[in-house]
N, C-alpha and C. Protein backbone atom coordinates (compact mmCIF):
# COMPACT_ATOMS: atom_id res chain seq x y z
N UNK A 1 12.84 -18.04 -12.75
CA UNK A 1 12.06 -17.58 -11.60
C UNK A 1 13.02 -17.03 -10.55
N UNK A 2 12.51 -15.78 -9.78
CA UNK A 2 13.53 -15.05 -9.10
C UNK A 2 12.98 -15.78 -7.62
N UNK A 3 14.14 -15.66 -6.63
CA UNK A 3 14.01 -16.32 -5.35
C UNK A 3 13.31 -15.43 -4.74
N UNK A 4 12.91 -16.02 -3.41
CA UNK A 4 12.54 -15.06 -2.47
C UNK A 4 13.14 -14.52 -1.78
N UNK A 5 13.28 -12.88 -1.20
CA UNK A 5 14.28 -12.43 -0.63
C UNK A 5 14.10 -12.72 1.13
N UNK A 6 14.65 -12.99 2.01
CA UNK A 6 14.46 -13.48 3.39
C UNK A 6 13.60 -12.54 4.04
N UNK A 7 12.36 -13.05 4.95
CA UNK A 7 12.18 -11.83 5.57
C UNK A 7 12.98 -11.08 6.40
N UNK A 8 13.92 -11.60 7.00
CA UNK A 8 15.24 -10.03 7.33
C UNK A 8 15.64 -8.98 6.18
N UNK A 9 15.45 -9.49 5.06
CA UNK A 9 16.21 -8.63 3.65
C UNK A 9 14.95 -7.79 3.60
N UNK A 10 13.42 -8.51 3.73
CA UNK A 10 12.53 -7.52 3.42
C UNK A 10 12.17 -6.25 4.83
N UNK A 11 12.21 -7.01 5.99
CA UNK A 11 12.11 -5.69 7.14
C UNK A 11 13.22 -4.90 6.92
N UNK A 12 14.51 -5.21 6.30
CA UNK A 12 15.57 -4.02 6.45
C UNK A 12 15.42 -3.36 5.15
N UNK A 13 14.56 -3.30 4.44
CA UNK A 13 14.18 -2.73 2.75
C UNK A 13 12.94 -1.49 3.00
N UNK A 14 13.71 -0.60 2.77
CA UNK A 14 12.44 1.11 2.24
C UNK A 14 11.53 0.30 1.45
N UNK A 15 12.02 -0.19 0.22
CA UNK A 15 10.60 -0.83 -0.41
C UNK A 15 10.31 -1.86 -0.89
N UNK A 16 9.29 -3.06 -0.97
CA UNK A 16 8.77 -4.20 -1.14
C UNK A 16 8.22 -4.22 -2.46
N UNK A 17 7.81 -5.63 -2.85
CA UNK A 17 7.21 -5.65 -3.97
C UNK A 17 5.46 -6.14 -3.17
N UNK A 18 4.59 -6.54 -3.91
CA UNK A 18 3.20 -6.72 -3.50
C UNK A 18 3.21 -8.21 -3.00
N UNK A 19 3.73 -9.29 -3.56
CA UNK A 19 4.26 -10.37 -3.13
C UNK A 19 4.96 -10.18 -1.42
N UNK A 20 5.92 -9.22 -1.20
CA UNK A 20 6.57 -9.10 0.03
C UNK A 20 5.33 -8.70 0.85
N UNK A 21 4.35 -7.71 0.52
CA UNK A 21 3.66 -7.28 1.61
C UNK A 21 2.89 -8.07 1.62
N UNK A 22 2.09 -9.03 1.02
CA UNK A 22 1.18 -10.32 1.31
C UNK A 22 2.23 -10.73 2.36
N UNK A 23 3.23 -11.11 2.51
CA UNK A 23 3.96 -11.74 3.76
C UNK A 23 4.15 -11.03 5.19
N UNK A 24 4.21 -9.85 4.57
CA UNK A 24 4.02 -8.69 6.08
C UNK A 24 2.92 -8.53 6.85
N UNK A 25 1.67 -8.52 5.75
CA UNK A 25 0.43 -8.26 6.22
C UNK A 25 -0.43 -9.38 6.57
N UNK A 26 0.04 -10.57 5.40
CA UNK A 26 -1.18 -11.42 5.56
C UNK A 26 -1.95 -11.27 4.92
N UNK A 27 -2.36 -10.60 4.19
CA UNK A 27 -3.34 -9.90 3.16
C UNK A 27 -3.39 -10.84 2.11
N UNK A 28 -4.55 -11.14 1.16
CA UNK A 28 -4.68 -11.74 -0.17
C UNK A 28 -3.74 -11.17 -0.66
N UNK A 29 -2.75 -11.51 -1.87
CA UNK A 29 -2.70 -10.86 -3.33
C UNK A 29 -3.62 -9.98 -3.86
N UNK A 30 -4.55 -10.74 -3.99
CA UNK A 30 -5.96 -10.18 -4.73
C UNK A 30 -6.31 -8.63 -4.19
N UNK A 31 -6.62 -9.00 -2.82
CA UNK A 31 -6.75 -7.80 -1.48
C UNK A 31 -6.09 -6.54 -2.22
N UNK A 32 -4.78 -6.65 -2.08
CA UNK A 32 -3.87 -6.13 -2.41
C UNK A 32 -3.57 -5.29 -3.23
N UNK A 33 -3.51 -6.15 -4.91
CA UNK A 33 -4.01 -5.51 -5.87
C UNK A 33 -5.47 -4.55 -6.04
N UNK A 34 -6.44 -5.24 -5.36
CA UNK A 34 -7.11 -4.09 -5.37
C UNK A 34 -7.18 -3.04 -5.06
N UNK A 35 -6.72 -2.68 -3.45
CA UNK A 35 -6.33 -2.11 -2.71
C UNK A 35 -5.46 -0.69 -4.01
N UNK A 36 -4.76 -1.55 -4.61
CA UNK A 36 -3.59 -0.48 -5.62
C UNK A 36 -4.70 0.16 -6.46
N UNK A 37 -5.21 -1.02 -7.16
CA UNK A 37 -6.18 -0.20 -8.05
C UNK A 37 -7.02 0.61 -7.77
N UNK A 38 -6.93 0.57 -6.54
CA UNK A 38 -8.66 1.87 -5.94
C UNK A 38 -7.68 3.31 -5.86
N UNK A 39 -6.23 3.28 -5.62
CA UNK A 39 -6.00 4.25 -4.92
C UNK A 39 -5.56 4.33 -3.78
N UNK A 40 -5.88 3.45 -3.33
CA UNK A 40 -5.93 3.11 -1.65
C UNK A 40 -4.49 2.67 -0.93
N UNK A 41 -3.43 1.93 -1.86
CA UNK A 41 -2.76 2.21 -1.33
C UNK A 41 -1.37 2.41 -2.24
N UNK A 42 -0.32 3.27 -2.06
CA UNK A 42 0.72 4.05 -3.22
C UNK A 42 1.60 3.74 -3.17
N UNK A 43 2.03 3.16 -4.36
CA UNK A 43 3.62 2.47 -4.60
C UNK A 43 4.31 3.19 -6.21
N UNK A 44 5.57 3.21 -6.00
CA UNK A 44 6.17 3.60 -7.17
C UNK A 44 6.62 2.77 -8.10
N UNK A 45 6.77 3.17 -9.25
CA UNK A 45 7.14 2.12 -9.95
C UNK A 45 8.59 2.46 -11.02
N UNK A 46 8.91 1.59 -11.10
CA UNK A 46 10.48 2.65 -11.67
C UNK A 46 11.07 1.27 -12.06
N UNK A 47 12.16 1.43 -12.76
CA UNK A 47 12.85 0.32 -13.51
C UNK A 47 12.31 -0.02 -14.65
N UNK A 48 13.26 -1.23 -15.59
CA UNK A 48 13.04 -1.60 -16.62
C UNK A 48 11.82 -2.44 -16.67
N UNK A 49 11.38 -3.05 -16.04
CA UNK A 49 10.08 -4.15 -15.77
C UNK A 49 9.24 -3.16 -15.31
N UNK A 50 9.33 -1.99 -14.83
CA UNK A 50 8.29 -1.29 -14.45
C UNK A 50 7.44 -2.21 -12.90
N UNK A 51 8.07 -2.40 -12.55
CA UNK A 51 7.68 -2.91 -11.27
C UNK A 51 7.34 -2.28 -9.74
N UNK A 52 6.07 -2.59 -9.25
CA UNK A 52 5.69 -1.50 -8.95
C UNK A 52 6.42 -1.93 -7.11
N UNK A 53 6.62 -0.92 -6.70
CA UNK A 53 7.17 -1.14 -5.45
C UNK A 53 6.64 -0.16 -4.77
N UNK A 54 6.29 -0.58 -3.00
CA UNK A 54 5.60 -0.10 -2.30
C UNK A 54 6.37 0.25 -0.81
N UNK A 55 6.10 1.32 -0.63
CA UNK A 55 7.38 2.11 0.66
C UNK A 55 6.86 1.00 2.01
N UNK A 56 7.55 -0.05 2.69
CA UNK A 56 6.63 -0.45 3.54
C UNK A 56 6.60 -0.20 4.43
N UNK A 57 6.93 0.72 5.40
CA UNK A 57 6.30 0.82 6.49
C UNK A 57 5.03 1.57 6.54
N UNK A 58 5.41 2.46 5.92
CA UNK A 58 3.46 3.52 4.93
C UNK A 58 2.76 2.43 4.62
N UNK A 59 2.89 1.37 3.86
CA UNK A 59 2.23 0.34 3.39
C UNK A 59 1.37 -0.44 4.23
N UNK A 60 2.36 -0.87 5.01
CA UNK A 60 1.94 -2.32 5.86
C UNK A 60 0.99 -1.15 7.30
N UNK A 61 1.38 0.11 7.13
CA UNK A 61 0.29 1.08 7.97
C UNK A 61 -1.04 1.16 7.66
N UNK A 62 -0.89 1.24 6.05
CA UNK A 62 -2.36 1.44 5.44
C UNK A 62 -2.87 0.61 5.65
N UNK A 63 -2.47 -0.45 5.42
CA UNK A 63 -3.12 -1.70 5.11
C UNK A 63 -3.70 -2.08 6.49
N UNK A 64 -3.08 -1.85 7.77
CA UNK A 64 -3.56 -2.15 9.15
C UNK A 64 -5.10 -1.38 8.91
N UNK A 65 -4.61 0.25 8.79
CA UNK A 65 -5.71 1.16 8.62
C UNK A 65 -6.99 0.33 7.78
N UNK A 66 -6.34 0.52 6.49
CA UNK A 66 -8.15 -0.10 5.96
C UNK A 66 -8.87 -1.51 6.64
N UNK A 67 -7.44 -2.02 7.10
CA UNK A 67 -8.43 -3.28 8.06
C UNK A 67 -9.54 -3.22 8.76
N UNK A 68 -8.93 -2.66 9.71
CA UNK A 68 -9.33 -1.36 10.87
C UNK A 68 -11.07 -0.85 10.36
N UNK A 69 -10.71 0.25 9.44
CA UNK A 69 -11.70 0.27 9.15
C UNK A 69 -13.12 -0.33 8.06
N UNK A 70 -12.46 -1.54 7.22
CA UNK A 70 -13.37 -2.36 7.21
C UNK A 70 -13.91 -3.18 8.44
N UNK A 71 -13.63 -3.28 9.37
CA UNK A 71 -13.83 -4.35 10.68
C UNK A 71 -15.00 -3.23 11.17
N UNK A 72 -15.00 -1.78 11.01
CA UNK A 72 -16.00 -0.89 11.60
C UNK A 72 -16.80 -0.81 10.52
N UNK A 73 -17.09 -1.59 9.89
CA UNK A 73 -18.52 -1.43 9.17
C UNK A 73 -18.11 -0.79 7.80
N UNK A 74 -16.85 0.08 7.26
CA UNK A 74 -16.98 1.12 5.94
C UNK A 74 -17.11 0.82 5.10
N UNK A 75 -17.48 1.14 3.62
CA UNK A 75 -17.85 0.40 2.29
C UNK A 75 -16.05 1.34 2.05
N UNK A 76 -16.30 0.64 0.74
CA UNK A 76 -15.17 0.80 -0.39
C UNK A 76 -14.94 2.32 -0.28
N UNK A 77 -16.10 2.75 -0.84
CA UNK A 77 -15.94 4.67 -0.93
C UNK A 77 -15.83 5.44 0.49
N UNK A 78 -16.56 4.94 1.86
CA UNK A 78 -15.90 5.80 2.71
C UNK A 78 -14.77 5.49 3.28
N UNK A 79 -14.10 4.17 2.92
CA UNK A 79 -12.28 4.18 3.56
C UNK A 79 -11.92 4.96 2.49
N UNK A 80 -12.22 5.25 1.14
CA UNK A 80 -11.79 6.23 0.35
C UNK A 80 -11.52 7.64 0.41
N UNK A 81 -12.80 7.76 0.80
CA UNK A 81 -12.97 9.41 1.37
C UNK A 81 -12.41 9.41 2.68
N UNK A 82 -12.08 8.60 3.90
CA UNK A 82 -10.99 8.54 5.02
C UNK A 82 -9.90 8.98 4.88
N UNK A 83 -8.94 8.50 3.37
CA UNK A 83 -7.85 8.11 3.20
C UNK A 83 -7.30 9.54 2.63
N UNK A 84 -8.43 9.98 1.86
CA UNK A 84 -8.30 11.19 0.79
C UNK A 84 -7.42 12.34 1.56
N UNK A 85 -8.13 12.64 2.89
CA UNK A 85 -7.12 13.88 3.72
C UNK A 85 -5.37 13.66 3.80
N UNK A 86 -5.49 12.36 3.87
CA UNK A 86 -3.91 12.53 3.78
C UNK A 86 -3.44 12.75 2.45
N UNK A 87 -3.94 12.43 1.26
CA UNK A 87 -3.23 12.86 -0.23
C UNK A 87 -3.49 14.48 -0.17
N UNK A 88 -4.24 14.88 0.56
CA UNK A 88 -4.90 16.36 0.15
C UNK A 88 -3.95 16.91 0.67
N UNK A 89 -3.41 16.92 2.20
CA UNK A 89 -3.01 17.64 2.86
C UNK A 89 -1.15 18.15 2.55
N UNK A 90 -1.35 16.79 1.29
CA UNK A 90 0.28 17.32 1.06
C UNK A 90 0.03 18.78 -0.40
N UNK A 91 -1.11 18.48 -0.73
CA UNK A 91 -1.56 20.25 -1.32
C UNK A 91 -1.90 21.24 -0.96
N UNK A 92 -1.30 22.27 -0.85
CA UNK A 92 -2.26 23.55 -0.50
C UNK A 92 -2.46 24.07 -1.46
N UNK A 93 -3.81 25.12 -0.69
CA UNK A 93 -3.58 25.86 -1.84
C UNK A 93 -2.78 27.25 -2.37
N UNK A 94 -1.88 27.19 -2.06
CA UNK A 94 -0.09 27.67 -3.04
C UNK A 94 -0.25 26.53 -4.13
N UNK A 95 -0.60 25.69 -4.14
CA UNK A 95 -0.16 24.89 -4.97
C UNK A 95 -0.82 25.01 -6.11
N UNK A 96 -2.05 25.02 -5.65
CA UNK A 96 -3.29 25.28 -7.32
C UNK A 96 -3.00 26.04 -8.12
């Protein structure tokens, strides 16, 4: 079993694992993972374990964000469709 890294090691780290941001945010695990699986929020994954790692300060932003806007009433699909302009906007269309 691997240790835990200090939270000083994790605020001075570009990127976290999902375990680290449950400690940043406060957030379920569960939360969390879902959160990945919708889309909702984007981590890379790279290495031999394939482990997925998440940029945190983007992270622990989103995650304020969908708070945010679950606390205003949104279902699942419109923090979705909220979120969507920012993936879009890094396409134009040059790009298509």
């Amino acid at each position: 079993m691997s240790r835990q890294r200090s939270m000083e090691a994790i605020l001075a780290s570009d990127f976290v694992t999902v375990g680290e941001l449950v400690r940043l945010t406060g957030a379920r695990y569960s939360t969390l993972k879902f959160y990945t699986e919708e889309g909702m929020l984007p981590f890379e994954q790279a290495g031999e374990n394939l482990t997925r790692r998440y940029p945190r300060e983007q992270s622990v932003e989103r995650v304020g964000l969908i708070r945010s806007l679950r606390a205003a009433g949104k279902t699942i699909p419109e923090i979705k469709a909220a979120l969507a302009p920012a993936k879009e906007e890094r396409r134009t269309p040059h790009d298509l």
